[in-house]
Protein backbone atom coordinates (compact mmCIF):
# COMPACT_ATOMS: atom_id res chain seq x y z
CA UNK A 1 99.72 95.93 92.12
CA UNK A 2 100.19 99.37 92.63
CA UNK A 3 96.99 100.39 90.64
CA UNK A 4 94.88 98.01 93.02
CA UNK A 5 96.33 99.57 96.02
CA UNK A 6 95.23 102.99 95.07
CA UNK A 7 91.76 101.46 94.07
CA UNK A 8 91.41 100.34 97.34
CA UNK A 9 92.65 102.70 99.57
CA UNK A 10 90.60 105.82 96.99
CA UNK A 11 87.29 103.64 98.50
CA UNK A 12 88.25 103.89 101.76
CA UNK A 13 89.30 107.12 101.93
CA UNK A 14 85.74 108.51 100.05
CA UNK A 15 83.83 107.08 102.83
CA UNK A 16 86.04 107.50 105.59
CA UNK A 17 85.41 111.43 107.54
CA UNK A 18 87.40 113.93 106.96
CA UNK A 19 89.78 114.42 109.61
CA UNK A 20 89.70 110.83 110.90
CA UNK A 21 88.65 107.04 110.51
CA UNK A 22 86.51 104.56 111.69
CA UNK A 23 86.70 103.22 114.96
CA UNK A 24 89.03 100.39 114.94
CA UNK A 25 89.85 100.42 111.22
CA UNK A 26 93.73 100.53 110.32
CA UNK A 27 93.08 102.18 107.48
CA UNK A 28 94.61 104.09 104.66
CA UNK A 29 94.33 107.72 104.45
CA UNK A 30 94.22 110.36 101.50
CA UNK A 31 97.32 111.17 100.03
CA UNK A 32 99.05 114.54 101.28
CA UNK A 33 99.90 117.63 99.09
CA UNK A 34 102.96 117.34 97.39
CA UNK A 35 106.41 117.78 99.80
CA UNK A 36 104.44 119.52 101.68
CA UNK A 37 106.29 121.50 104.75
CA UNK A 38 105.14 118.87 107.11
CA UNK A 39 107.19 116.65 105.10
CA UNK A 40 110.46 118.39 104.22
CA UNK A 41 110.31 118.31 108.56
CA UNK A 42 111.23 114.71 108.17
CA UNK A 43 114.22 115.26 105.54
CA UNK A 44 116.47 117.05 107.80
CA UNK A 45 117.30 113.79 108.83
CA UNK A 46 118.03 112.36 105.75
CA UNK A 47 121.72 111.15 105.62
CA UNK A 48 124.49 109.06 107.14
CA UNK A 49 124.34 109.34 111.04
CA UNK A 50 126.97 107.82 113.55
CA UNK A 51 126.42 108.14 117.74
CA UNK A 52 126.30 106.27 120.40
CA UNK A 53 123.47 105.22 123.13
CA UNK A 54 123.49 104.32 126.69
CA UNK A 55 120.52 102.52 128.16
CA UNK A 56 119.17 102.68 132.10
CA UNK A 57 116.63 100.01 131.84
CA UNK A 58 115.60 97.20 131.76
CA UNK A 59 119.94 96.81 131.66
CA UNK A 60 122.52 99.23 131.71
CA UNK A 61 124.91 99.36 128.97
CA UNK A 62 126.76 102.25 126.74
CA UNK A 63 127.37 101.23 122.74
CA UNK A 64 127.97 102.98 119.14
CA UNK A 65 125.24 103.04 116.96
CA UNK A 66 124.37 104.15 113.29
CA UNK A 67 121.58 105.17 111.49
CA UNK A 68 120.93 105.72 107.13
CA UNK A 69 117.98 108.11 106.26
CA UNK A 70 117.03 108.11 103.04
CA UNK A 71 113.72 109.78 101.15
CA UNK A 72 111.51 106.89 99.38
CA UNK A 73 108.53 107.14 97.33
CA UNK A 74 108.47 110.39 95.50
CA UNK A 75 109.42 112.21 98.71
CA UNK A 76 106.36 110.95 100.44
CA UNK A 77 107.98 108.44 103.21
CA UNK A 78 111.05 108.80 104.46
CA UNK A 79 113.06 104.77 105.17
CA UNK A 80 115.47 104.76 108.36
CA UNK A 81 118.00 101.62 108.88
CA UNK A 82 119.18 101.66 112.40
CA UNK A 83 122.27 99.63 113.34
CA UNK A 84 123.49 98.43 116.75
CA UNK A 85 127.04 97.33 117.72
CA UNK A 86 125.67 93.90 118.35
CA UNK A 87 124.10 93.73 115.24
CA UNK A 88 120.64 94.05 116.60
CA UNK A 89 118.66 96.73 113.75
CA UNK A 90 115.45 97.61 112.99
CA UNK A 91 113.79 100.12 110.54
CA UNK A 92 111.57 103.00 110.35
CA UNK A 93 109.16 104.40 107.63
CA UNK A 94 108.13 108.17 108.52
CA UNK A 95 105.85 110.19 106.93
CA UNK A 96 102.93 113.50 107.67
CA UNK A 97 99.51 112.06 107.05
CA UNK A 98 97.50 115.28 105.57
CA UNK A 99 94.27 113.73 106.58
CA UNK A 100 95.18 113.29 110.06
CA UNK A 101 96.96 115.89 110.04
CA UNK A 102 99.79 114.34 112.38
CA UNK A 103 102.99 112.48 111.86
CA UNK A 104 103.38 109.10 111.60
CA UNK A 105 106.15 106.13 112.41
CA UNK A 106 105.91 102.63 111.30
CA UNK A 107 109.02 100.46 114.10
CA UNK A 108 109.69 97.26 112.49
CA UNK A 109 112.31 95.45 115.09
CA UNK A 110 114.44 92.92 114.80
CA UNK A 111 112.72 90.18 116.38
CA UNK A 112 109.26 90.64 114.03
CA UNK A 113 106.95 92.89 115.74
CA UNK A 114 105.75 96.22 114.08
CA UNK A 115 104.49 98.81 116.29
CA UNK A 116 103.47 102.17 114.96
CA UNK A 117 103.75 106.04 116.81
CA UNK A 118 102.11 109.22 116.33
CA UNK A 119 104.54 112.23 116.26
CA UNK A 120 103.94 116.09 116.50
CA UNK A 121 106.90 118.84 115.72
CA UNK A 122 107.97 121.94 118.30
CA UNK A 123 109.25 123.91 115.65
CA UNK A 124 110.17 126.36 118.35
CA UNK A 125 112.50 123.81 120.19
CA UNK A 126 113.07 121.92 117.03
CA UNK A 127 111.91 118.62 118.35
CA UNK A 128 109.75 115.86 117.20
CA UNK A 129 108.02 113.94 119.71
CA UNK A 130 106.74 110.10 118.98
CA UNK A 131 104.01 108.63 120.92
CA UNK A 132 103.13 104.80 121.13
CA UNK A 133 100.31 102.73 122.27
CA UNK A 134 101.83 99.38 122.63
CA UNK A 135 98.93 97.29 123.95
CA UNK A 136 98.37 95.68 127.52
CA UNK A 137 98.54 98.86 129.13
CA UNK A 138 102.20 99.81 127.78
CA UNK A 139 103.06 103.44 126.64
CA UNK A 140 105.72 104.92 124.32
CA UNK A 141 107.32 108.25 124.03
CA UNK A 142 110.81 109.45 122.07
CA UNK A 143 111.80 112.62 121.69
CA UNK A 144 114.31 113.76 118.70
CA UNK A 145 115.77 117.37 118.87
CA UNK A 146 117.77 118.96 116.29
CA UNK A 147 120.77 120.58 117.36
CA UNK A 148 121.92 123.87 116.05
CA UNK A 149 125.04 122.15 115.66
CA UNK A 150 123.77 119.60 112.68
CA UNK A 151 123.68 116.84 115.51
CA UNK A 152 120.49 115.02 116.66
CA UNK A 153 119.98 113.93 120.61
CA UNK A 154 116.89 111.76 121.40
CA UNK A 155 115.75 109.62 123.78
CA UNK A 156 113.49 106.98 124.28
CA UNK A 157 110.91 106.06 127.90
CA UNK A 158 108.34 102.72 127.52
CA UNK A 159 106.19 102.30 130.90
CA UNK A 160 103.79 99.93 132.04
CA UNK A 161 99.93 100.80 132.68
CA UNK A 162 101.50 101.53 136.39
CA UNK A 163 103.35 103.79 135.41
CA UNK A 164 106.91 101.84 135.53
CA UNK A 165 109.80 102.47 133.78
CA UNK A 166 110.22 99.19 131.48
CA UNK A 167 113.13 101.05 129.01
CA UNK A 168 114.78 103.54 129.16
CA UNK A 169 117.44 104.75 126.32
CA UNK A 170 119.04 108.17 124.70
CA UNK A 171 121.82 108.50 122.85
CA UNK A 172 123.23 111.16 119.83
CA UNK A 173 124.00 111.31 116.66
CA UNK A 174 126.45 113.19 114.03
CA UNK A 175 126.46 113.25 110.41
CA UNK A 176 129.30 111.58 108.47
CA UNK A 177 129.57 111.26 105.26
CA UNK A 178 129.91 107.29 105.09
CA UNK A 179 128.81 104.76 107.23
CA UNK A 180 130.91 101.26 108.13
CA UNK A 181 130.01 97.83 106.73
CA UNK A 182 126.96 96.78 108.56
CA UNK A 183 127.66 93.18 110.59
CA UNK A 184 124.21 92.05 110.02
CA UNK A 185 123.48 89.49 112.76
CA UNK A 186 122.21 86.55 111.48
CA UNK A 187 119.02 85.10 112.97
CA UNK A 188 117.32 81.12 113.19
CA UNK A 189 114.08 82.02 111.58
CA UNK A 190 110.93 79.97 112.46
CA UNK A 191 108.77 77.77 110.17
CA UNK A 192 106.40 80.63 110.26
CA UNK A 193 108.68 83.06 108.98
CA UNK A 194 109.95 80.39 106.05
CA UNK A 195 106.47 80.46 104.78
CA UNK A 196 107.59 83.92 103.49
CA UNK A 197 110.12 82.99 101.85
CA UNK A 198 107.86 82.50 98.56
CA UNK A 199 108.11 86.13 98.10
CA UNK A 200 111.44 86.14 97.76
CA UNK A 201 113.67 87.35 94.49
CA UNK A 202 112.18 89.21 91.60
CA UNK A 203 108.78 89.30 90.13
CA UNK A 204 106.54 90.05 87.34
CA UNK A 205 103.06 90.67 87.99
CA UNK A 206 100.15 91.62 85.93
CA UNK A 207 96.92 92.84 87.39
CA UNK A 208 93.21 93.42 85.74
CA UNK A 209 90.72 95.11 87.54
CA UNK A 210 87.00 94.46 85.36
CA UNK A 211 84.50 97.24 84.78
CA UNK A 212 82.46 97.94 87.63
CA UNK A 213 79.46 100.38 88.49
CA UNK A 214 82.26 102.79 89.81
CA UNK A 215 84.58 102.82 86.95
CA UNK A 216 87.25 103.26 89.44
CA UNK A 217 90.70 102.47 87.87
CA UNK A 218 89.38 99.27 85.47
CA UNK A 219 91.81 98.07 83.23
CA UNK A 220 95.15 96.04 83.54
CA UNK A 221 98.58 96.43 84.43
CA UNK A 222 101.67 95.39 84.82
CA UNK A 223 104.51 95.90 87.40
CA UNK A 224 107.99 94.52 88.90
CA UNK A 225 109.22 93.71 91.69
CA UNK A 226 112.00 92.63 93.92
CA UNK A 227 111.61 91.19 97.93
CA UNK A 228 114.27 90.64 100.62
CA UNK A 229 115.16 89.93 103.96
CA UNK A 230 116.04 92.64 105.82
CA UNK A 231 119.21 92.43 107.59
CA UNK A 232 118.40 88.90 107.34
CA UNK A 233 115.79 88.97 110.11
CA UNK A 234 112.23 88.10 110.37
CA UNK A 235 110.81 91.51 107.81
CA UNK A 236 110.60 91.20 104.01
CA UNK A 237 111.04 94.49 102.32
CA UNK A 238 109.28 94.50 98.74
CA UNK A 239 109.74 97.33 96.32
CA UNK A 240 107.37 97.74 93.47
CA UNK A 241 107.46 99.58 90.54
CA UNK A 242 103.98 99.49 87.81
CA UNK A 243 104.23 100.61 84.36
CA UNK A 244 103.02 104.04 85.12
CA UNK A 245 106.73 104.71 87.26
CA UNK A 246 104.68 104.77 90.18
CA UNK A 247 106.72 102.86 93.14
CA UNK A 248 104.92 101.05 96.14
CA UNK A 249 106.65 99.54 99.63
CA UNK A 250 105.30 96.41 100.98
CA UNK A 251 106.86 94.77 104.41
CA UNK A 252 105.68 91.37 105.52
CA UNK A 253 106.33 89.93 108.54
CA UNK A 254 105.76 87.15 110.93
CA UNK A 255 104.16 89.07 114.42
CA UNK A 256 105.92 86.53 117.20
CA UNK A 257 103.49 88.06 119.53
CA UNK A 258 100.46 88.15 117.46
CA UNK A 259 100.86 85.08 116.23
CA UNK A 260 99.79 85.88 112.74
CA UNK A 261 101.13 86.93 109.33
CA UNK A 262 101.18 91.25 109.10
CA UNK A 263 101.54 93.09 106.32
CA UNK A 264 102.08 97.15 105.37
CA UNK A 265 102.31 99.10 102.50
CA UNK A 266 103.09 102.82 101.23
CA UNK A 267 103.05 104.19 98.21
CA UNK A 268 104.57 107.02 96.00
CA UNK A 269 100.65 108.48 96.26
CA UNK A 270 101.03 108.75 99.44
CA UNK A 271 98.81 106.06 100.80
CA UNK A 272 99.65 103.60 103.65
CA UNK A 273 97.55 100.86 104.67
CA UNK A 274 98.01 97.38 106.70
CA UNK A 275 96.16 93.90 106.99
CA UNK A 276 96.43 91.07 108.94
CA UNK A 277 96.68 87.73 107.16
CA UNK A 278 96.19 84.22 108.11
CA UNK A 279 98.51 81.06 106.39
CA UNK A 280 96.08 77.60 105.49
CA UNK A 281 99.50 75.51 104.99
CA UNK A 282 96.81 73.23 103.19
CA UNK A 283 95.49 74.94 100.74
CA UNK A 284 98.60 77.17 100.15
CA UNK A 285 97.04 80.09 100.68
CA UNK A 286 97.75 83.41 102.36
CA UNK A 287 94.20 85.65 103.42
CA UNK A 288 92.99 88.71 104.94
CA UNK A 289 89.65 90.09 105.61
CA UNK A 290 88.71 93.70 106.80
CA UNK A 291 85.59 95.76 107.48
CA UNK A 292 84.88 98.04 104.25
CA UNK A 293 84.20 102.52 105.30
CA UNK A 294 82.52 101.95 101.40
CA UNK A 295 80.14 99.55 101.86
CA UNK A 296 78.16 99.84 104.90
CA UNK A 297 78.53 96.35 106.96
CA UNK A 298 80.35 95.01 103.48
CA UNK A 299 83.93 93.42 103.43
CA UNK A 300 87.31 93.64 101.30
CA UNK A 301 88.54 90.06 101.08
CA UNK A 302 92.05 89.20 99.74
CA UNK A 303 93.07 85.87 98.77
CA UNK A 304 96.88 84.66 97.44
CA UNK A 305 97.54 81.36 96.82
CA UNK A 306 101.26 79.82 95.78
CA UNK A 307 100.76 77.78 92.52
CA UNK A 308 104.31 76.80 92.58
CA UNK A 309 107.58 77.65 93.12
CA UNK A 310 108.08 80.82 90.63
CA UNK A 311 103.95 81.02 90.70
CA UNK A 312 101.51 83.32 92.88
CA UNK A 313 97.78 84.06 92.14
CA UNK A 314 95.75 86.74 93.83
CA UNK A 315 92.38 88.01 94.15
CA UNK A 316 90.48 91.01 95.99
CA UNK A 317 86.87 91.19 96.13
CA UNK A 318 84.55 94.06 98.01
CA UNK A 319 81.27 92.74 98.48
CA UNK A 320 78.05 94.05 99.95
CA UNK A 321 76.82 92.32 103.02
CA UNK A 322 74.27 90.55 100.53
CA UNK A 323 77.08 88.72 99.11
CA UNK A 324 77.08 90.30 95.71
CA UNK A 325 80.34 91.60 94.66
CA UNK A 326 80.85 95.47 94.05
CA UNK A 327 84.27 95.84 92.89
CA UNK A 328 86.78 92.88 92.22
CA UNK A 329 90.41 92.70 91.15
CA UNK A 330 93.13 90.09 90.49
CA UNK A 331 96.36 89.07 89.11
CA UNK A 332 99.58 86.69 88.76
CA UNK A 333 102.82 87.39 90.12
CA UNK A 334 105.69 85.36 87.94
CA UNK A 335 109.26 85.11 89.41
CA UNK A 336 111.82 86.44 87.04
CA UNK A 337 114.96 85.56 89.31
CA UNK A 338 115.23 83.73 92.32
CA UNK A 339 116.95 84.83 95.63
CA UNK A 340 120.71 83.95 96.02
CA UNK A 341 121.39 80.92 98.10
CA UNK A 342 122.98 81.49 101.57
CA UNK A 343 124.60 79.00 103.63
CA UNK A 344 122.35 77.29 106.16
CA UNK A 345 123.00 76.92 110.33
CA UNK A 346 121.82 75.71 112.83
CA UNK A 347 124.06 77.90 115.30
CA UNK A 348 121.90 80.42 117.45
CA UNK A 349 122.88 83.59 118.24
CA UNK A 350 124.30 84.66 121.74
CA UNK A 351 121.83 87.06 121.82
CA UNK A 352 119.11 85.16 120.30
CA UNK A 353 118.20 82.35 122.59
CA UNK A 354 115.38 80.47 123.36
CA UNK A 355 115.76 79.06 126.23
CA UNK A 356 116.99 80.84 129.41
CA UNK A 357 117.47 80.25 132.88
CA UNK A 358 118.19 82.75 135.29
CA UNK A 359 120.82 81.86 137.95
CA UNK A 360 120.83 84.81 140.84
CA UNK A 361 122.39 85.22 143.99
CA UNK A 362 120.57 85.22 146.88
CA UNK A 363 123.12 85.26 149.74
CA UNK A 364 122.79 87.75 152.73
CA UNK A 365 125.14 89.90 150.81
CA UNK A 366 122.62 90.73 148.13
CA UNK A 367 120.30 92.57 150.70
CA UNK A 368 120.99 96.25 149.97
CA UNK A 369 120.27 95.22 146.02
CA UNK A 370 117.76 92.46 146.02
CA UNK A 371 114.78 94.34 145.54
CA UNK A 372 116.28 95.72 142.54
CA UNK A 373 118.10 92.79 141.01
CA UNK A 374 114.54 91.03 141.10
CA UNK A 375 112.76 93.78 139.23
CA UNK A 376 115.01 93.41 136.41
CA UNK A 377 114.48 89.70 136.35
CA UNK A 378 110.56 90.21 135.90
CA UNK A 379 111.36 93.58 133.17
CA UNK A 380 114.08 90.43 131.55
CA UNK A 381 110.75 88.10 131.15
CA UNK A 382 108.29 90.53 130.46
CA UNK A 383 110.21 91.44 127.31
CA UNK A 384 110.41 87.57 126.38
CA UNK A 385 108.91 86.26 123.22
CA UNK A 386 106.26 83.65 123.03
CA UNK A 387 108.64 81.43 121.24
CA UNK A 388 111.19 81.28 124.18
CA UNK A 389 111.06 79.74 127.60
CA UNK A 390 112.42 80.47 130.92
CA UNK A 391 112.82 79.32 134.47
CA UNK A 392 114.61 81.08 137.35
CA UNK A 393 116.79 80.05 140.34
CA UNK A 394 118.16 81.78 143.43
CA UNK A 395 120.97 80.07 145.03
CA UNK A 396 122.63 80.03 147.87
CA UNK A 397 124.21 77.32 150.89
CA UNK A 398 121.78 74.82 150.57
CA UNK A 399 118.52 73.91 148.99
CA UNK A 400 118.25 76.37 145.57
CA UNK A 401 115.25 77.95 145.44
CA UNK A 402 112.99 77.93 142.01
CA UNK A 403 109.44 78.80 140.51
CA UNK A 404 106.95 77.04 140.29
CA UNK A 405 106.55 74.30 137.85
CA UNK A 406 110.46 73.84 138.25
CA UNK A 407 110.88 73.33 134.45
CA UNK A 408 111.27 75.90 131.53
CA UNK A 409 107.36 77.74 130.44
CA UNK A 410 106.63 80.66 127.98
CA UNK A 411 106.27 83.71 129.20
CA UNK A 412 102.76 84.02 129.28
CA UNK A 413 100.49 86.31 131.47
CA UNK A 414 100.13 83.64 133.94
CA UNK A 415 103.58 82.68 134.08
CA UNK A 416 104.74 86.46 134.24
CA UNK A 417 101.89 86.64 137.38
CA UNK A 418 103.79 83.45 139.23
CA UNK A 419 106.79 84.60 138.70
CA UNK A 420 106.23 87.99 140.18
CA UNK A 421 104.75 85.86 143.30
CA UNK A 422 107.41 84.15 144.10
CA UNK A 423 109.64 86.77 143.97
CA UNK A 424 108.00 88.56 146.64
CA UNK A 425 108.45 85.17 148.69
CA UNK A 426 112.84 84.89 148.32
CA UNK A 427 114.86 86.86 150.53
CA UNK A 428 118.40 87.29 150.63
CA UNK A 429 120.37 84.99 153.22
CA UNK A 430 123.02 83.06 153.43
CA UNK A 431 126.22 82.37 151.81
CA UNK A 432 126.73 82.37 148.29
CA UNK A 433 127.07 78.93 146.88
CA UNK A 434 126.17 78.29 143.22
CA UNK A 435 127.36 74.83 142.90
CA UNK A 436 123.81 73.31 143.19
CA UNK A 437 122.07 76.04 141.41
CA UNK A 438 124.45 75.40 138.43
CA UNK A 439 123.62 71.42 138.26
CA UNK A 440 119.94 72.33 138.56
CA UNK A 441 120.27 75.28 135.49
CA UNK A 442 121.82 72.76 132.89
CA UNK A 443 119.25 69.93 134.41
CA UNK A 444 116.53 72.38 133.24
CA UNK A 445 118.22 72.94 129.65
CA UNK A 446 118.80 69.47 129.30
CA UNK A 447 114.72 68.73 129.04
CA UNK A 448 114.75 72.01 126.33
CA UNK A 449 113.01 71.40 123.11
CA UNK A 450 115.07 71.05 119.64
CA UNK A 451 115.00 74.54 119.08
CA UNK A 452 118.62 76.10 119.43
CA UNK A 453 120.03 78.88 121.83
CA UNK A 454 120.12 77.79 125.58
CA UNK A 455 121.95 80.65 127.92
CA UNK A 456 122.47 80.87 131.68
CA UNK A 457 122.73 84.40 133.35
CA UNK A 458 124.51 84.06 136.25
CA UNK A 459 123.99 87.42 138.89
CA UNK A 460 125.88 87.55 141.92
CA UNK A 461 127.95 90.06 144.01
CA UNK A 462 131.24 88.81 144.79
CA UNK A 463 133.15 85.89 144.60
CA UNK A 464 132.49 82.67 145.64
CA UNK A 465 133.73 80.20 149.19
CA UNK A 466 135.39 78.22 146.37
CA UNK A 467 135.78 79.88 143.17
CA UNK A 468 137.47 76.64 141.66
CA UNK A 469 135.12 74.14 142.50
CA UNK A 470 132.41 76.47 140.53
CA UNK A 471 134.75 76.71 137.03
CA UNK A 472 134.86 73.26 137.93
CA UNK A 473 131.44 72.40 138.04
CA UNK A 474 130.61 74.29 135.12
CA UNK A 475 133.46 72.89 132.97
CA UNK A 476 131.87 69.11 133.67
CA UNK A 477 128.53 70.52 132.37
CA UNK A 478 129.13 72.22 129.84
CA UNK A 479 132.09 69.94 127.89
CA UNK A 480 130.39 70.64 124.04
CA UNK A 481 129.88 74.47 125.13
CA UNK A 482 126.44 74.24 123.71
CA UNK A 483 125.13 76.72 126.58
CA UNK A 484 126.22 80.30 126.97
CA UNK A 485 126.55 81.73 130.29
CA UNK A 486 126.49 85.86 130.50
CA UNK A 487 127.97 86.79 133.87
CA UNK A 488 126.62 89.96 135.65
CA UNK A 489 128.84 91.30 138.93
CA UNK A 490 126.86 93.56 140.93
CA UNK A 491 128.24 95.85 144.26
CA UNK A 492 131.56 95.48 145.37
CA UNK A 493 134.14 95.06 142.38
CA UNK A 494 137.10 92.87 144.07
CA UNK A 495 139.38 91.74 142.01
CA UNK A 496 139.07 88.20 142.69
CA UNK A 497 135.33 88.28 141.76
CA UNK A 498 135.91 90.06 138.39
CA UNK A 499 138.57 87.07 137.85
CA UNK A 500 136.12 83.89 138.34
CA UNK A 501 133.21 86.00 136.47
CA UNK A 502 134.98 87.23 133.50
CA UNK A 503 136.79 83.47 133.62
CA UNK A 504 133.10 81.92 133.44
CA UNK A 505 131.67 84.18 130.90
CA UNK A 506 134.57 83.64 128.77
CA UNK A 507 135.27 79.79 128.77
CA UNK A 508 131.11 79.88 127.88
CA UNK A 509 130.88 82.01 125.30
CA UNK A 510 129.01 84.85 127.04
CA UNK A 511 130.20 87.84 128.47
CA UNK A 512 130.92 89.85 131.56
CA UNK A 513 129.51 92.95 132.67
CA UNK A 514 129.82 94.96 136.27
CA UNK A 515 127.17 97.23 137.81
CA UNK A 516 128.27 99.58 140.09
CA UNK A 517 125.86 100.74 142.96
CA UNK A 518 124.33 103.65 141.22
CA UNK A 519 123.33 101.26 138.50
CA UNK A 520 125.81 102.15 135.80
CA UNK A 521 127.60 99.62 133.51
CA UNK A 522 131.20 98.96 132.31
């Protein structure tokens, strides 16, 4: 497998200019000279790192976090596992492209999406800035500075195409010499994401590649390899080793967003690459197409289909626009070992729901905030994925008032668009009352689909006319606890409206948080 990568990716890279790539290609580039000083850059931050991180926006909140750096692939990549306190991780693969002649980041989060940032070093300030186009008009940039003190300080700032803030995150970091057990946070993964689970375990794989007018790499090979889950999320990490030594990472993943199968790989070479592929449940089959730099107007198709259980077959063909077929390659991949069994459920996550309703105050006490409360509902949904839903309430004495339709939707462009419009149309008047807004919120869940995770967040300022009669109402809803409710206690802090919103968050499963006036969280 690793021998066909490099075939590919030496074709792409003869044709493609020096310096830079086709226009729209996501291609693979020429390898870089050997630990080059580009890329000893990215080993001073190999190691065992332990910090913490506070966050502005789109919520404020303060928690530890730890990151692992460790070189991969001859020295060529460097692999970052980044832990939260919540369990929340994701993972970074780093390298210095010598044909761009820039740094680059590959982000794979937690909840499936891979994003990917440009970085350029100040070795004067010793600082690494990251740069990210994240589609729709959203921008990226982090900035990591070494410390002379062996520490690390960075920060992170994502805006929207007008210019507003959507996160906004730094934090610091210290070497240690040994990290704490992970609590990997387990997560419901879709029936698209199961599909991947035929990669999983270890595998044998043997690859020919025919003679061809080239003679580029014919021959056949053989190579091993083993794929997880990880942090048992939505990426598979596959590592690959042929019979030459030479090593190879592949991640697949499951793009919520995208709605279609992605897949990267690196390799000890140097190379990096990426393909989109598309799942015919049918047939079995897993395929990607791309434009070939080699072949003018030609194509590199790729084609792996699941024979059985411990059983893969694959093919890659670059033909000519003509049809005829100018290089081809394929192989079997065998399972040796199978993954271990884990223990099924059903349970969702606190922090992985899929359906939420937003409960907010919207008395005449809210005034001074309101504006500000409502912009983090719309930041809340704009980060959604497609797979949950949402609907959104403002209560207060009398009639609750609620978007338009008044059930749970996606959070699609349109639905982000109505949203915002009605927003603009609540104002803040009244007394605070939730009773009503409550039995509409678990009214709403009730009509949810099968998929688990339904959570309330319930935003007010103070206490309520009849702080009883709410715990009350609440209790008679939610007898089998199967909705959490996270409480959020903005302005004044009284005592007696900590009580009933640390009560509620706690009898629900969720939890309690206060925001003081200049935004900041305890």
């Amino acid at each position: 497998m690793v021998k066909w990568l490099q075939l590919l990716i030496s074709l792409l890279a003869v044709a493609a200019p020096l310096g830079g790539t086709a226009a729209g290609e996501d291609t693979a580039t020429t390898k870089p000279s050997r630990l080059s000083p580009e890329l000893k850059i990215l080993r001073r931050f190999v190691g065992n790192w332990q910090g913490s991180t506070t966050g502005w926006t789109p919520r404020r909140f303060r928690g530890p976090l730890t990151t692992s750096c460790e070189s991969i692939l001859g020295g060529r990549f460097t692999l970052t596992k980044v832990m939260a306190s919540n369990g929340n991780s994701c993972i970074w693969v780093s390298t210095y492209d010598g044909t761009l002649r820039e740094y680059r980041k590959w982000r794979f989060g937690w909840r499936g999406v891979g994003q990917e940032a440009k970085g350029k070093w100040d070795d004067k300030t010793r600082t690494m800035t990251w740069r990210s186009d994240l589609g729709h008009g959203d921008t990226s940039v982090e900035t990591v500075r070494y410390l002379e003190d062996n520490t690390v300080k960075w920060s992170v700032v994502t805006r929207d195409d007008s210019d507003d803030i959507l996160l906004q995150m730094a934090g610091k970091y210290a070497p240690v010499k040994q990290l704490p057990k992970p609590k990997n946070k387990p997560m419901k993964l879709s029936a698209e994401d199961k599909v991947l689970d035929m990669f999983l375990g270890d595998w044998k794989t043997v690859s020919t590649t025919p003679k061809n007018s080239l003679n580029i790499l014919a021959g056949a090979w053989t190579s091993t390899s083993s794929c997880v889950r990880a942090f048992g999320g939505p990426f598979l990490l596959e590592t690959i080793k042929d019979s030459d030594g030479e090593t190879a990472l592949n991640i697949k993943t499951y793009d919520v967003w995208r709605q279609c199968y992605r897949m990267w790989w690196f390799t000890s070479e140097g190379y990096s690459g990426h393909d989109t592929l598309t799942w015919d449940a049918k047939a079995g089959t897993l395929m990607a197409q791309r434009a070939t730099l080699f072949v003018a107007t030609g194509i590199t198709l790729y084609k792996l289909r699941r024979v059985d259980d411990d059983t893969l077959v694959w093919r890659t063909v670059i033909m000519h626009s003509d049809g005829n077929t100018t290089i081809q390659s394929y192989g079997k991949h065998t399972r040796t070992k199978k993954p271990a069994k884990k223990k099924s459920t059903d349970r969702p996550h606190h922090d992985d729901p899929h359906h939420i309703v937003y409960l907010i105050d919207r008395s005449g006490s809210m005034c001074d905030i309101f504006d500000a409360v409502k912009k983090e509902i719309s930041n809340s949904v704009r980060n959604l994925q497609p797979v949950q839903d949402f609907h959104v309430i403002m209560f207060a004495d009398g009639q609750s008032f609620e978007k338009k339709p008044m059930s749970l939707t996606p959070p699609t462009d349109e639905n982000k668009i109505a949203l915002l419009k009605f927003l603009v149309t609540v104002k803040a008047e009244g007394i605070a009352n939730p009773i009503k807004g409550v039995n509409r919120a678990f009214d709403v869940l009730a009509k949810a689909n099968k998929r688990p995770g339904k959570i309330i967040y319930l935003l007010t300022d103070g206490g309520f006319p009849d702080n009883k009669a709410v715990i009350a109402a609440i209790r008679a809803r939610n007898a089998k606890k199967d909705v959490v409710i996270h409480t959020f206690l903005y302005g004044k802090k009284s005592p007696a409206a900590v009580k009933v919103m640390d009560q509620i968050a706690k009898e629900n499963g969720g939890r309690y948080l206060y925001i003081d006036p200049d935004g900041r969280s305890d």
